[in-house]
C-alpha atoms as a PDB file:
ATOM      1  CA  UNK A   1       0.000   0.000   0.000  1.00  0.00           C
ATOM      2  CA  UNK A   2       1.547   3.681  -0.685  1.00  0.00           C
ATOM      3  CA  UNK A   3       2.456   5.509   1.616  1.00  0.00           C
ATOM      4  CA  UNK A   4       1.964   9.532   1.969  1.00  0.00           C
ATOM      5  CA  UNK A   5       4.365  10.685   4.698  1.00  0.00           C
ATOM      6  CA  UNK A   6       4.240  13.577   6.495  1.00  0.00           C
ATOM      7  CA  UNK A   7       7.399  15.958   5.308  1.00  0.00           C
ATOM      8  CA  UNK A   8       7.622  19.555   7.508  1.00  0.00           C
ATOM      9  CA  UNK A   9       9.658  22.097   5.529  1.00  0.00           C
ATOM     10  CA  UNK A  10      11.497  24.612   8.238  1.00  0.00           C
ATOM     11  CA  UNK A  11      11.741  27.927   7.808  1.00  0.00           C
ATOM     12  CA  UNK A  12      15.693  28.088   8.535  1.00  0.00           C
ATOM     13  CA  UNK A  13      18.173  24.723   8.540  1.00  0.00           C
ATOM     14  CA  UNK A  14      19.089  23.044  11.886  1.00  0.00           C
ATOM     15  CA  UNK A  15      21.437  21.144  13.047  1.00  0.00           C
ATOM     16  CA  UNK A  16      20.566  18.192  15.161  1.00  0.00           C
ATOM     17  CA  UNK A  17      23.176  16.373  17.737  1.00  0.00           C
ATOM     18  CA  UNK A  18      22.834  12.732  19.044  1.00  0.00           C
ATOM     19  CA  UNK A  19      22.196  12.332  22.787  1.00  0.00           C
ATOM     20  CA  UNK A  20      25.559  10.468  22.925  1.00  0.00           C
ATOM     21  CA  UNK A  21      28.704   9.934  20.795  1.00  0.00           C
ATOM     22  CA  UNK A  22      28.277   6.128  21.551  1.00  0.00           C
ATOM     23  CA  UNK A  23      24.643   6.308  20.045  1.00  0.00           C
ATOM     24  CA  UNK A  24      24.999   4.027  16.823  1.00  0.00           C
ATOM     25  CA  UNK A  25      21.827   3.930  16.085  1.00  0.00           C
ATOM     26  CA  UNK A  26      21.191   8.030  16.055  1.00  0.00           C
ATOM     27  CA  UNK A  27      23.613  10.245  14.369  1.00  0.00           C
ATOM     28  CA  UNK A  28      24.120  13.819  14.489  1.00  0.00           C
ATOM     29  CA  UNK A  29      23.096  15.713  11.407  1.00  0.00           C
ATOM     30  CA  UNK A  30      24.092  18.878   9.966  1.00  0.00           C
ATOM     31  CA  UNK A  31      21.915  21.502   7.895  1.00  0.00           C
ATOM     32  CA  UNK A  32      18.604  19.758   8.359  1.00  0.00           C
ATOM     33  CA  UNK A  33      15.873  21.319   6.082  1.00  0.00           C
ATOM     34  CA  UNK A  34      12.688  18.991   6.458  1.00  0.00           C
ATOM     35  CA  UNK A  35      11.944  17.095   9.304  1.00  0.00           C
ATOM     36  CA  UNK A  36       9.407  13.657   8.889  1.00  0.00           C
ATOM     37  CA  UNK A  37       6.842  13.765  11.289  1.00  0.00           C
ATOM     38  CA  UNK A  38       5.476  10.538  12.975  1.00  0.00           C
ATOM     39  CA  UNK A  39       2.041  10.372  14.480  1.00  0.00           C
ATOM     40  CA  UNK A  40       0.356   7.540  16.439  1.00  0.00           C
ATOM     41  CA  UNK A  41      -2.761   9.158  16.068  1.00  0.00           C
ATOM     42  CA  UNK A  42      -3.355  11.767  13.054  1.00  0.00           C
ATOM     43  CA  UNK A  43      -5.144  14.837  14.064  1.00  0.00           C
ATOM     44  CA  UNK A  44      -8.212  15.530  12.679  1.00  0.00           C
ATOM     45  CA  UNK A  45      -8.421  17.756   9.244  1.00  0.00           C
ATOM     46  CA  UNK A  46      -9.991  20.807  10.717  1.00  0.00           C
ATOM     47  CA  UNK A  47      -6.815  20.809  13.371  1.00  0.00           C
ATOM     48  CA  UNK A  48      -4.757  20.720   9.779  1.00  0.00           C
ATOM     49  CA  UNK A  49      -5.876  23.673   8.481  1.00  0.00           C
ATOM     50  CA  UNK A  50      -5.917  25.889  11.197  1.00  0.00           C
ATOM     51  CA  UNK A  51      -2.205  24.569  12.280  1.00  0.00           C
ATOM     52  CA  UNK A  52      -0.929  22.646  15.036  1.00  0.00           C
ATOM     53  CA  UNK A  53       2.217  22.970  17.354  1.00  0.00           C
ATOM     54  CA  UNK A  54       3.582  19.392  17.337  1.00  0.00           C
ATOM     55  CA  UNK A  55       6.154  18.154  20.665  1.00  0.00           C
ATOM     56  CA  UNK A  56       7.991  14.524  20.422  1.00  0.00           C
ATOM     57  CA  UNK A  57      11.882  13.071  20.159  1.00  0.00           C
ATOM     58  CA  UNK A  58      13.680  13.316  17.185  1.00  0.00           C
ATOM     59  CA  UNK A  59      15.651  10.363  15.633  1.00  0.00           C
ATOM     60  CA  UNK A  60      17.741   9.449  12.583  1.00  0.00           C
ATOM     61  CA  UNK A  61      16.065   7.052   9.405  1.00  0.00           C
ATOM     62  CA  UNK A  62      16.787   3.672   9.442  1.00  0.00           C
ATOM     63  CA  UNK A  63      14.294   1.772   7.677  1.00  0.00           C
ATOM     64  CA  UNK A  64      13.162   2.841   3.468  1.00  0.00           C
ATOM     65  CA  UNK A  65       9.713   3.829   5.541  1.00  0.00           C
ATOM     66  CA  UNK A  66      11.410   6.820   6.818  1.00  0.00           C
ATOM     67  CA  UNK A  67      12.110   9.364   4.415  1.00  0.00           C
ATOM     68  CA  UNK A  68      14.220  11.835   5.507  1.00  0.00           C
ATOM     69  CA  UNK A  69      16.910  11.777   7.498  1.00  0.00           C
ATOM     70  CA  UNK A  70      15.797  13.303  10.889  1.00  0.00           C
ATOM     71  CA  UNK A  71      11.764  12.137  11.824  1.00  0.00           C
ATOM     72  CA  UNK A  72       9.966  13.358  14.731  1.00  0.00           C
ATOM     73  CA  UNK A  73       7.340  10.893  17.011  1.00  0.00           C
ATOM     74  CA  UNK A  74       5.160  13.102  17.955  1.00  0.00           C
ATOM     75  CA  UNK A  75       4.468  12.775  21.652  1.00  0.00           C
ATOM     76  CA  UNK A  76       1.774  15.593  21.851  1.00  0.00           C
ATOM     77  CA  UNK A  77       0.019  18.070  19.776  1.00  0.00           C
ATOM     78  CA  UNK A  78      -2.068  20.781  20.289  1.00  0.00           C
ATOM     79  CA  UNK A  79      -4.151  23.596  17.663  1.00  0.00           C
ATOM     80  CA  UNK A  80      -1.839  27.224  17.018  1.00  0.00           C
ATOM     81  CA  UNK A  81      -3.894  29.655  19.563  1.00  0.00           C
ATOM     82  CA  UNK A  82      -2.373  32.418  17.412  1.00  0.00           C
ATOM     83  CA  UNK A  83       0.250  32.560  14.595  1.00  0.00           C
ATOM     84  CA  UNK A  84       4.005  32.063  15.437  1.00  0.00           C
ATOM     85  CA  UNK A  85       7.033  30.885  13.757  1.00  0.00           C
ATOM     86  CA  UNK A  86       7.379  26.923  14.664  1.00  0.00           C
ATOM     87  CA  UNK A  87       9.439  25.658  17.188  1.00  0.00           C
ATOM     88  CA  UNK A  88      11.440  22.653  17.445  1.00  0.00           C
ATOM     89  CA  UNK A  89      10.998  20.880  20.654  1.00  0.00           C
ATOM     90  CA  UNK A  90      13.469  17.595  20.648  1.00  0.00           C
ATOM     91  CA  UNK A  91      12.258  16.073  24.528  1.00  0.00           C
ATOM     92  CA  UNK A  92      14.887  13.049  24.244  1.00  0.00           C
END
C-alpha cells in the first residue's frame, strides 16, 4: 500500500546532535531542512488547516519507511492559539 508521509519544511536549517557519541543507532546531522513527522494518532483535518504545534523526540532514518533523514514521534500536539514561527521541541 503507498504511503503519503508527512514531510515539515522549516523555515531556517538546523542542526541536530545525538544524545551520545556512543549512540549508533542516532547520528548527528548537519543543515537539516525537512523534518518527517510521525504520528500515532493523526489529528483531525480541521486541526490541519488551522495549524498545530507538534512536541515529540527526534531520531535518525533507518528503515526505506522513513524518508528523511531526521523524523519526529510526535508525543503531543495541540491547535496554534495564534500565529508564530514553529518551534522545534526535541524532549529526548
Amino acid at each position: 500500500m503507498p504511503e503519503t508521509p508527512i514531510i515539515l519544511a522549516l523555515s531556517e536549517p538546523i542542526d541536530v546532535q545525538a544524545a551520545s557519541p556512543e549512540d549508533d543507532f542516532n547520528q548527528s546531522e548537519k543543515e537539516v531542512r525537512e523534518v518527517q513527522i510521525i504520528f500515532d494518532a493523526v489529528p483531525p483535518k480541521d486541526l490541519w488547516e488551522q495549524g498545530i504545534v507538534v512536541t515529540g523526540a527526534l531520531f535518525s532514518a533507518h528503515t526505506g519507511h522513513h524518508r528523511r533523514r531526521v523524523l519526529m514521534e510526535v508525543n503531543d500536539w495541540e491547535p496554534v492559539k495564534e500565529k508564530a514561527e514553529v518551534l522545534l521541541h526535541d524532549q529526548r
